[in-house]
C-alpha atoms as a PDB file:
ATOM      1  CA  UNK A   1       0.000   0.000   0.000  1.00  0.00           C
ATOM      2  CA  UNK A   2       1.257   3.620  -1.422  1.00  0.00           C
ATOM      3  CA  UNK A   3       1.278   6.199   1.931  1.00  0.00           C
ATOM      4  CA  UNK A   4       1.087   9.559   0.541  1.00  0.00           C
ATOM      5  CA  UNK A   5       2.713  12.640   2.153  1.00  0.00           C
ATOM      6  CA  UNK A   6       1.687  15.212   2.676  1.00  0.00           C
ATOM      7  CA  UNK A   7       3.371  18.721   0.724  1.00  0.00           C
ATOM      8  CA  UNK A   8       5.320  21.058   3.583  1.00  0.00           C
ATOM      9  CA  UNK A   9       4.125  23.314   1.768  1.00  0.00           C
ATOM     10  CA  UNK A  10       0.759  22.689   3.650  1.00  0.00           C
ATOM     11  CA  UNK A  11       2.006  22.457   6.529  1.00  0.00           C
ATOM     12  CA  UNK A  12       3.537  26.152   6.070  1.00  0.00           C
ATOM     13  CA  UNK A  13       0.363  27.743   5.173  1.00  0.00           C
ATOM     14  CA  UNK A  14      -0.176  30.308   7.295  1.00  0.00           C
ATOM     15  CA  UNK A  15       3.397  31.141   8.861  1.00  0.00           C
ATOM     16  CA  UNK A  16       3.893  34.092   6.306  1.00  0.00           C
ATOM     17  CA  UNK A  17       7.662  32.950   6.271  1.00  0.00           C
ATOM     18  CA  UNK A  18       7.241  29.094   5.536  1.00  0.00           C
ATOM     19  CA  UNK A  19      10.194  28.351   7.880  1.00  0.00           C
ATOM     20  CA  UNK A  20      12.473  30.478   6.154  1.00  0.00           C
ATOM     21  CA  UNK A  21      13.126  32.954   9.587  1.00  0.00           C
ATOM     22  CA  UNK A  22      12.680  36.986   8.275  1.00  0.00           C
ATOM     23  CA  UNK A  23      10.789  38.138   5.936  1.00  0.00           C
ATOM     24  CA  UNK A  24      13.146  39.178   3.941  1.00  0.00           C
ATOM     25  CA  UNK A  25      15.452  36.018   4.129  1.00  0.00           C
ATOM     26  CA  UNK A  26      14.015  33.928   1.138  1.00  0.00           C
ATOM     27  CA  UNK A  27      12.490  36.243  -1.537  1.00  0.00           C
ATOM     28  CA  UNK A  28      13.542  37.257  -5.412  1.00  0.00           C
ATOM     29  CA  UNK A  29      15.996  35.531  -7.885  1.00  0.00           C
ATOM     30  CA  UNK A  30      18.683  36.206  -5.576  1.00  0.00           C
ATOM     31  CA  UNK A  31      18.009  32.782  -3.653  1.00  0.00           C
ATOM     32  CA  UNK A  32      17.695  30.564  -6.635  1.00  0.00           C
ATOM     33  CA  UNK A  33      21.481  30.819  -7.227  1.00  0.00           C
ATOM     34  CA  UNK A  34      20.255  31.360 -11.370  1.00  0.00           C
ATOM     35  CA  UNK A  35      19.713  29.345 -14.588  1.00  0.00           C
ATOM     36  CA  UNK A  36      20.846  25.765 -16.136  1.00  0.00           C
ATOM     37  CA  UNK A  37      24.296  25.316 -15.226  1.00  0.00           C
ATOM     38  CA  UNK A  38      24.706  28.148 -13.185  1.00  0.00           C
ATOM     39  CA  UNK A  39      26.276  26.505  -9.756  1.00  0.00           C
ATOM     40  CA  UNK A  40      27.617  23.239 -11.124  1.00  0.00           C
ATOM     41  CA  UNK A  41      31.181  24.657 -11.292  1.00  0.00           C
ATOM     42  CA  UNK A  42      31.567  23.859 -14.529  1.00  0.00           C
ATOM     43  CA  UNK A  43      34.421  26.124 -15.385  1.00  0.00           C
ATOM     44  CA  UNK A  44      36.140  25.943 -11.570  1.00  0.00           C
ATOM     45  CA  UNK A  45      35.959  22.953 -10.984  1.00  0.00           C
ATOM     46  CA  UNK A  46      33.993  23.020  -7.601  1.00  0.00           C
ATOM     47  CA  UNK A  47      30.786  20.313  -7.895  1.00  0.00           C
ATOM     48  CA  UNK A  48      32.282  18.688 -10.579  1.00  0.00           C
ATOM     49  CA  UNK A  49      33.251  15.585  -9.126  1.00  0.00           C
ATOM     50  CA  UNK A  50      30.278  15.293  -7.182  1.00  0.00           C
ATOM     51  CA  UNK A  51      27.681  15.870 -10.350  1.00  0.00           C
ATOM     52  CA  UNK A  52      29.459  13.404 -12.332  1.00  0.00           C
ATOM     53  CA  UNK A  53      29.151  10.930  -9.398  1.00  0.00           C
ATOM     54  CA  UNK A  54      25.068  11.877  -9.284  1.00  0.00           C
ATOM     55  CA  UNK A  55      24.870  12.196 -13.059  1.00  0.00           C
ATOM     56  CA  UNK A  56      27.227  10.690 -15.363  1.00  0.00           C
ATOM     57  CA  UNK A  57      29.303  12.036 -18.102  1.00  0.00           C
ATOM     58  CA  UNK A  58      26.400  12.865 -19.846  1.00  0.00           C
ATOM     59  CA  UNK A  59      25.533  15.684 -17.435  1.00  0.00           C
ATOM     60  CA  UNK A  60      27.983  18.442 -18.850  1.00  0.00           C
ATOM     61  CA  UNK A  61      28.054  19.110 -23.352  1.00  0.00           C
ATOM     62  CA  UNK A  62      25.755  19.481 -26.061  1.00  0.00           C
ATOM     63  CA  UNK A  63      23.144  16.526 -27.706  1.00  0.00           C
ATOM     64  CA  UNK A  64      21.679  15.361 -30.497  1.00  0.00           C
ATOM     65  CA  UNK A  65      22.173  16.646 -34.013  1.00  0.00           C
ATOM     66  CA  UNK A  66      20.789  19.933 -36.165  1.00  0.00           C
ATOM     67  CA  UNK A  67      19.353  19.735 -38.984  1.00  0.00           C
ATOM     68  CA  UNK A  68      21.367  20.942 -42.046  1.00  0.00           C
ATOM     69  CA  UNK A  69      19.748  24.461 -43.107  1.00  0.00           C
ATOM     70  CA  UNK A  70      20.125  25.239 -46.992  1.00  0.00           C
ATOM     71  CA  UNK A  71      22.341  27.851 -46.991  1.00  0.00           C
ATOM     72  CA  UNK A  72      21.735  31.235 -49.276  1.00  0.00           C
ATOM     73  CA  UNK A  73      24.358  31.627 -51.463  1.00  0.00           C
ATOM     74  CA  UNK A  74      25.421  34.473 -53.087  1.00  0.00           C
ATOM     75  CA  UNK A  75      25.881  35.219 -56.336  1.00  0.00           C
ATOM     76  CA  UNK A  76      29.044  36.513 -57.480  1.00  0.00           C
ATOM     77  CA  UNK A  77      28.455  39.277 -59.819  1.00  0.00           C
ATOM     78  CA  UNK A  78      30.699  41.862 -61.801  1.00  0.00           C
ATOM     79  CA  UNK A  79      30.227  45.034 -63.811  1.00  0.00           C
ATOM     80  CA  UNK A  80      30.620  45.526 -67.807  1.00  0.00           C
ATOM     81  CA  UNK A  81      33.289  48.184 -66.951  1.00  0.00           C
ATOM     82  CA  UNK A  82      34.870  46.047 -64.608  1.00  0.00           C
ATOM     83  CA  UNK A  83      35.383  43.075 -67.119  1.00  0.00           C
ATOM     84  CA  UNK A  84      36.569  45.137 -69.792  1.00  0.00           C
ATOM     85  CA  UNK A  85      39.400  46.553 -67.009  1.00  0.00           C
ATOM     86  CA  UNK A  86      40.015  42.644 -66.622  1.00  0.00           C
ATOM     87  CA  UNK A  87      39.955  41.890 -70.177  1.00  0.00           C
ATOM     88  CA  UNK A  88      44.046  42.401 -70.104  1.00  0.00           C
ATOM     89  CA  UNK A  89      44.388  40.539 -67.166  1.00  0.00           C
ATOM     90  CA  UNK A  90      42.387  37.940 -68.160  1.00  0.00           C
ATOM     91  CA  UNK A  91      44.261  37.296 -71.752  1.00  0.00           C
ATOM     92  CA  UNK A  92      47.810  36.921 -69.849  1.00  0.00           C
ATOM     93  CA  UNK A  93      46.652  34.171 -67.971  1.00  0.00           C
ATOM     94  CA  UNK A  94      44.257  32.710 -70.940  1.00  0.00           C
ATOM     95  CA  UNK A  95      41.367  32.540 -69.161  1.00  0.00           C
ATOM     96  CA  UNK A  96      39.528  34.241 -71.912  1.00  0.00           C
ATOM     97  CA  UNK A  97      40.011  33.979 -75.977  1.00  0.00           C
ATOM     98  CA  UNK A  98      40.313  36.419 -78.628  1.00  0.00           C
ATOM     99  CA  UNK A  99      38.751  35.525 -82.462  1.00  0.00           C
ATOM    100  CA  UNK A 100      38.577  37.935 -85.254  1.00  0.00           C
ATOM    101  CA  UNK A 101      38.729  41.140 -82.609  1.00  0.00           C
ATOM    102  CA  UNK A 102      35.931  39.745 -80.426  1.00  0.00           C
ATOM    103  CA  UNK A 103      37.038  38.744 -77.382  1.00  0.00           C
ATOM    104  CA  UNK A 104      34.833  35.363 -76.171  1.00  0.00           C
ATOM    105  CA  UNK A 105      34.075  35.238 -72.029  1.00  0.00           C
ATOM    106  CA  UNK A 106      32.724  32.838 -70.543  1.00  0.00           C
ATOM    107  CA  UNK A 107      31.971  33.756 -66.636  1.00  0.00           C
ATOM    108  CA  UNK A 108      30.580  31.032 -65.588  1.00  0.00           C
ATOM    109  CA  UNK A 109      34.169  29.166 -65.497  1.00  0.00           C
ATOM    110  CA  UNK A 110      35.669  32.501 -63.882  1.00  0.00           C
ATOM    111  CA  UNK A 111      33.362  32.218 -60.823  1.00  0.00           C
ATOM    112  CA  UNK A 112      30.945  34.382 -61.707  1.00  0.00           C
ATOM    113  CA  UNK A 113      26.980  34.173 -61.898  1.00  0.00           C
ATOM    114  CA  UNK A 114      25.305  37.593 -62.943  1.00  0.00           C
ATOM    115  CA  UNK A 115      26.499  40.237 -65.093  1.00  0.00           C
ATOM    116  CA  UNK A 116      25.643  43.965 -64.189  1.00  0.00           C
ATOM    117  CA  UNK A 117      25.375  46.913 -66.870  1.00  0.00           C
ATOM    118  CA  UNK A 118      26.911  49.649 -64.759  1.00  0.00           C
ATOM    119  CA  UNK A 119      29.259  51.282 -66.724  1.00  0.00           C
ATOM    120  CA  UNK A 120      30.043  51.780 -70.665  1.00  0.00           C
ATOM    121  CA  UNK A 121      32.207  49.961 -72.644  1.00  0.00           C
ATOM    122  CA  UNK A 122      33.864  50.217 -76.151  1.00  0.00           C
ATOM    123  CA  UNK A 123      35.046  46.510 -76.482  1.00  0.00           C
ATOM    124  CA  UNK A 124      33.330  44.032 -78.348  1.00  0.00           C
ATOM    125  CA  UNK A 125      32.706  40.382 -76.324  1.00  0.00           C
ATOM    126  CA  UNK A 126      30.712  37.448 -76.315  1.00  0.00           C
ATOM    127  CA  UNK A 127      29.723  36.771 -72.813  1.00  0.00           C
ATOM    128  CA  UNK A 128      28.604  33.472 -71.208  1.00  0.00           C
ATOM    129  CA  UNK A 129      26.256  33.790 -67.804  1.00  0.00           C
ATOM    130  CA  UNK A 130      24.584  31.993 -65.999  1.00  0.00           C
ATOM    131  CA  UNK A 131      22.059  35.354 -65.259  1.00  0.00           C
ATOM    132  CA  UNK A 132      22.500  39.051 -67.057  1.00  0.00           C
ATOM    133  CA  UNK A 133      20.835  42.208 -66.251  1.00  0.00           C
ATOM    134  CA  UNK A 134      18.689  43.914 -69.140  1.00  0.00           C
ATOM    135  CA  UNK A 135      20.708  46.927 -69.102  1.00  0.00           C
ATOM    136  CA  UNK A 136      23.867  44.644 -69.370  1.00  0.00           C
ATOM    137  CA  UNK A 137      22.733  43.043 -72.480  1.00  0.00           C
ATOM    138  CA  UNK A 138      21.634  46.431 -73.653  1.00  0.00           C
ATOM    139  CA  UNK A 139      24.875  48.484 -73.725  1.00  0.00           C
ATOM    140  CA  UNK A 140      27.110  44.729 -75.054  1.00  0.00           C
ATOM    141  CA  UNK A 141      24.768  44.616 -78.133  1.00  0.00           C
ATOM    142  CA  UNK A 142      25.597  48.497 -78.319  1.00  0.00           C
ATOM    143  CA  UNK A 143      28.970  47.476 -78.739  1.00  0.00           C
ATOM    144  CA  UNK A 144      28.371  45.264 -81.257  1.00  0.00           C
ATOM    145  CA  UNK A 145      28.811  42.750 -78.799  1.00  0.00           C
ATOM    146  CA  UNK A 146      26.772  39.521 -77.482  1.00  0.00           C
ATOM    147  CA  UNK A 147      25.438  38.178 -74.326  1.00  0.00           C
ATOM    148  CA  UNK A 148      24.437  34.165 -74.088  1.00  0.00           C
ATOM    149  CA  UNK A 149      22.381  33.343 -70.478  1.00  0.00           C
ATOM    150  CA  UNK A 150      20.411  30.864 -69.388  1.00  0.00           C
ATOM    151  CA  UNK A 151      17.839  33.837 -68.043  1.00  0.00           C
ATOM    152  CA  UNK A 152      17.911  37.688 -68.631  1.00  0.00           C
ATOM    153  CA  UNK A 153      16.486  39.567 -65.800  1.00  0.00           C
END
């Protein structure tokens, strides 16, 4: 047969202090010594032993597994007038061709995924992107030049 107890906390009801002496001896956040780990000595040692006797290893350290998020990426863009500053650079380490004046690009092997149309240029290329801008295709075909992406925006 189960004998129940009875709560202290009965027994207290009543005694305005509940055993704990003042008034003021036992009130506010003060007495609960704080949050989680707080008090286990994690860091100095102090209750170490003891909580590992109580507890186990598997008292102290993080659990279980998150979930891999899909991480944004960003895509790497680059300016008309910046690729025609590169064009030089570009030839000396022949990442880029040149046929019949036209120099052919192709970005996508260069690391980059969108081509932007800020600035003017005077050189005539044929780009491949993944993505170009409107205004990027725009001011190429200007220069007699010609854009070939999987999506203009």
């Amino acid at each position: 047969m189960v004998v129940h107890k009875r709560k202290k906390l009965k027994r207290y009801r009543g005694s305005m202090t509940h055993g704990w002496g003042a008034k003021k001896k036992h009130r506010g956040a003060g007495n609960r010594g704080g949050v989680g780990m707080a008090g286990s000595g994690k860091r100095a040692d102090q209750k170490k032993i003891s909580i590992i006797k109580y507890y186990g290893h598997e008292y102290f350290g993080k659990k279980g597994f998150r979930r891999p998020q899909k991480m944004l990426r960003e895509i790497k863009s680059i300016n008309i007038a910046s690729l025609e500053q590169k064009i030089p650079l570009y030839l000396s380490k022949q990442k880029i061709k040149e046929e019949n004046g036209k120099y052919i690009i192709n970005l996508t092997e260069l690391g980059y995924g969108k081509l932007l149309g800020s600035g003017k240029i005077k050189t005539r290329m044929e780009v491949t992107v993944h993505t170009a801008s409107r205004n990027a295709v725009a001011r190429i075909e200007e220069a007699k030049g010609k854009v070939i992406s999987e999506r203009k925006e």
